[in-house]
Protein backbone atom coordinates (compact mmCIF):
# COMPACT_ATOMS: atom_id res chain seq x y z
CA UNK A 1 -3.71 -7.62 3.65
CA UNK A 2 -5.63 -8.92 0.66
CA UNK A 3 -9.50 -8.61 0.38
CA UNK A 4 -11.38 -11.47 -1.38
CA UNK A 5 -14.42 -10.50 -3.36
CA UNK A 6 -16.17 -11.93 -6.05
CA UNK A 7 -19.97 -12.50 -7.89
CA UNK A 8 -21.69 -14.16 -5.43
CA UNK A 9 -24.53 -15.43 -7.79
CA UNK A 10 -22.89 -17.87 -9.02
CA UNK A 11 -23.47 -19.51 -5.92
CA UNK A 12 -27.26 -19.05 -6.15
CA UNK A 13 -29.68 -16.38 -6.99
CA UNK A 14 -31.20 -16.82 -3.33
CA UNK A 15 -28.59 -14.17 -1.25
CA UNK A 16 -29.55 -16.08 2.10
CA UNK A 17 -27.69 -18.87 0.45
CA UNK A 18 -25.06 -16.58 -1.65
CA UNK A 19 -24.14 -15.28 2.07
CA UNK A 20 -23.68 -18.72 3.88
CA UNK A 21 -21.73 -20.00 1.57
CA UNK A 22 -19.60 -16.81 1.81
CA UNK A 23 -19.73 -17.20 5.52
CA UNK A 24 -18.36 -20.68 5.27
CA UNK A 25 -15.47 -19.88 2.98
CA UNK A 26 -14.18 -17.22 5.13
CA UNK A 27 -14.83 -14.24 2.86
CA UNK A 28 -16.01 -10.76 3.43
CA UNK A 29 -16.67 -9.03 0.36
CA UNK A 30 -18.89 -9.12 -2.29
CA UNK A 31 -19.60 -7.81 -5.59
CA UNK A 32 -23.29 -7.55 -5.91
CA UNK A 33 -24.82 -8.21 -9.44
CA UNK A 34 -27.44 -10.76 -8.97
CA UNK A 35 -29.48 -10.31 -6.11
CA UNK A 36 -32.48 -12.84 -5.68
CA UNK A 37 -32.66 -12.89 -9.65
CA UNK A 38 -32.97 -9.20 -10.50
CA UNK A 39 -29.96 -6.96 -11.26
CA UNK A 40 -28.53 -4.92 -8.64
CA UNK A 41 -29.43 -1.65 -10.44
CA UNK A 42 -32.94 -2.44 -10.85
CA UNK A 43 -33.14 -3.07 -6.96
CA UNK A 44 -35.59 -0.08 -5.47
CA UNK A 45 -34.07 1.71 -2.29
CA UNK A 46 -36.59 -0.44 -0.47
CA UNK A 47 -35.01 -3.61 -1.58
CA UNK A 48 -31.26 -2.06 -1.49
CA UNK A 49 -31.90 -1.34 2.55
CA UNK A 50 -32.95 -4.70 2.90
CA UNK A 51 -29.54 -5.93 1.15
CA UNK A 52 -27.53 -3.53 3.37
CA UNK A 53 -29.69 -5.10 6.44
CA UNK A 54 -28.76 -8.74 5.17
CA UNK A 55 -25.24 -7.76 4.79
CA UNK A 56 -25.02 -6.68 8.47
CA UNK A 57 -26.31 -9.57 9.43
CA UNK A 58 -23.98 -12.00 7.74
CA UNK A 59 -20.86 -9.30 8.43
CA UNK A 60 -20.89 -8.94 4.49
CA UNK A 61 -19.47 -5.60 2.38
CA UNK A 62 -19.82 -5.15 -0.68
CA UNK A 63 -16.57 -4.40 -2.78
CA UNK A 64 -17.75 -3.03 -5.67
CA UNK A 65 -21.63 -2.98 -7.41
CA UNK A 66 -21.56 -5.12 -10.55
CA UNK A 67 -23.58 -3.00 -12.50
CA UNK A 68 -24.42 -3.48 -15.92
CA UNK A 69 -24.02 0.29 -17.13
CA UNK A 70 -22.55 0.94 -20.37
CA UNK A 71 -23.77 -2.56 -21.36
CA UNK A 72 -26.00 -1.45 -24.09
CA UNK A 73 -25.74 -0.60 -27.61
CA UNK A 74 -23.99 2.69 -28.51
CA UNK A 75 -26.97 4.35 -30.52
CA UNK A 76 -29.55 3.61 -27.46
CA UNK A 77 -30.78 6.46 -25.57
CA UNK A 78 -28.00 7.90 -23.42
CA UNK A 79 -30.59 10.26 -21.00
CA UNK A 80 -32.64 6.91 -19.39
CA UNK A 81 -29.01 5.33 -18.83
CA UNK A 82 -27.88 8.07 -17.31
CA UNK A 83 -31.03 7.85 -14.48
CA UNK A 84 -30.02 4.47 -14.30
CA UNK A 85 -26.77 4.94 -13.67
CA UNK A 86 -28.03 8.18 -11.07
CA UNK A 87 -29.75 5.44 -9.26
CA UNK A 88 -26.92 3.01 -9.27
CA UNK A 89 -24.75 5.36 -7.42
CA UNK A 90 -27.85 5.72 -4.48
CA UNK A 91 -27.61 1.86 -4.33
CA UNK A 92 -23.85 1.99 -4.13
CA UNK A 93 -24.39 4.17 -0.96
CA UNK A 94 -27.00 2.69 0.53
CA UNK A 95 -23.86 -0.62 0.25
CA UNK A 96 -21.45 1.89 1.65
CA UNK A 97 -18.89 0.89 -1.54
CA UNK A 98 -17.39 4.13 -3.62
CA UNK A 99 -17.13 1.50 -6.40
CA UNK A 100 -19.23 1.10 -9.43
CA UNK A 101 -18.41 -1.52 -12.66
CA UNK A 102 -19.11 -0.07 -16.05
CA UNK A 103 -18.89 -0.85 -19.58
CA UNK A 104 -17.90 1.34 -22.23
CA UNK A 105 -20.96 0.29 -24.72
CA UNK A 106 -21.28 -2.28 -27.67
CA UNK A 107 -20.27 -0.92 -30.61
CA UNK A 108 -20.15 -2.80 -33.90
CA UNK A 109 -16.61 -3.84 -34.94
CA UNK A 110 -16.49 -1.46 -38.08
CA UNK A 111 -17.68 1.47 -36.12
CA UNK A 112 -15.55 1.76 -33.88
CA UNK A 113 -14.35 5.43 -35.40
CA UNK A 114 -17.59 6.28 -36.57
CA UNK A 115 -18.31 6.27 -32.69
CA UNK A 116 -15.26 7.13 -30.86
CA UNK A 117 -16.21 10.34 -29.73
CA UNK A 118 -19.46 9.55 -28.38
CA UNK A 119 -18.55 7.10 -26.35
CA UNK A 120 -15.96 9.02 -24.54
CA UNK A 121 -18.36 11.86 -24.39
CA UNK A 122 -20.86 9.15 -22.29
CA UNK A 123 -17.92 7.97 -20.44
CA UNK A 124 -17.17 11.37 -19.25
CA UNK A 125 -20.67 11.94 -18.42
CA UNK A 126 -20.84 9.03 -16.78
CA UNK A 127 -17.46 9.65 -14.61
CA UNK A 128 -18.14 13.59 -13.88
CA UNK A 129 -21.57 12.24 -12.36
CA UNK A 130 -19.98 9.28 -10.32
CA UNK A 131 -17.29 11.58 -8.97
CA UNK A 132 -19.71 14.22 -7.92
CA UNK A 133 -21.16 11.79 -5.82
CA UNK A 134 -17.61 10.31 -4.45
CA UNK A 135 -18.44 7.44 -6.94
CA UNK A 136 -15.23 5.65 -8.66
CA UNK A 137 -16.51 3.87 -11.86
CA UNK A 138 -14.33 0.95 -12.18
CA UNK A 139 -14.06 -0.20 -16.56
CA UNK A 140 -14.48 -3.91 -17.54
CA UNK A 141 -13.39 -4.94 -20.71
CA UNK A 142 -15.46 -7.07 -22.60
CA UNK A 143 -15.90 -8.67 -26.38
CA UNK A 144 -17.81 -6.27 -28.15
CA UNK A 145 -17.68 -3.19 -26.21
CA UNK A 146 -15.35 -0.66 -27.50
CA UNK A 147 -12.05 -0.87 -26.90
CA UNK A 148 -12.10 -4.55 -26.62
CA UNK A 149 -9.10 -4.63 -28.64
CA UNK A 150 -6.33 -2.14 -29.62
């Protein structure tokens, strides 16, 4: 049995409208990113319980959290991503998905050696603290980031 998921807010930024449309098509899952315009990791627990109360009421589950994290420069402060990423994983409960989306940081295209070792020390991090909290972090590859290209 396949599950069909995708970003949602492409639909709309309004998640009353981002769930109908969902409803509609058939489909189940979602991967929430853009939640009434503001990022799912800068939702508060307030507004995350009031997602999880929409869901239930369109029969909607969330696949994965599209998180931004790791989407930031290389040489920006590691310790407030981390708290971001510590509250990312609450919101991924409060969703009931094990599932997180990262990024493994921009990183400027001569660097990449200069850098290597701190970014796997941050992805590391970043993994022991997911899995600690039964959190997978799922990688996206994307232009810029390291290891965008062999």
């Amino acid at each position: 049995m396949y599950k069909i998921s995708g970003f949602s807010d492409e639909i709309d930024k309004d998640i009353d409208i981002q769930f109908t449309a969902l409803n509609k098509l058939g489909i189940e899952y979602f991967e929430p990113r853009g939640i009434n315009g503001k990022n799912i990791s800068d939702l508060t627990t307030a507004e995350a319980k009031a997602l999880k109360e929409k869901m239930d009421k369109y029969s909607i589950k969330a696949s994965s959290i599209g998180s931004p994290l790791g989407k930031i420069k290389i040489t920006d402060d590691f310790e407030e991503h981390k708290e971001k990423l510590i509250h990312t994983i609450n919101i991924a409960k409060i969703l009931e998905t094990k599932y997180i989306r990262v990024f493994s940081f921009y990183i400027e295209e001569d660097e990449y050696e200069k850098y290597r070792d701190e970014v796997l020390f941050r992805m590391k991090e970043m993994t022991r603290i997911a899995t600690e909290q039964g959190i997978i972090l799922l990688h996206e590859n994307e232009k810029g980031i390291y290891a965008d290209t062999a």
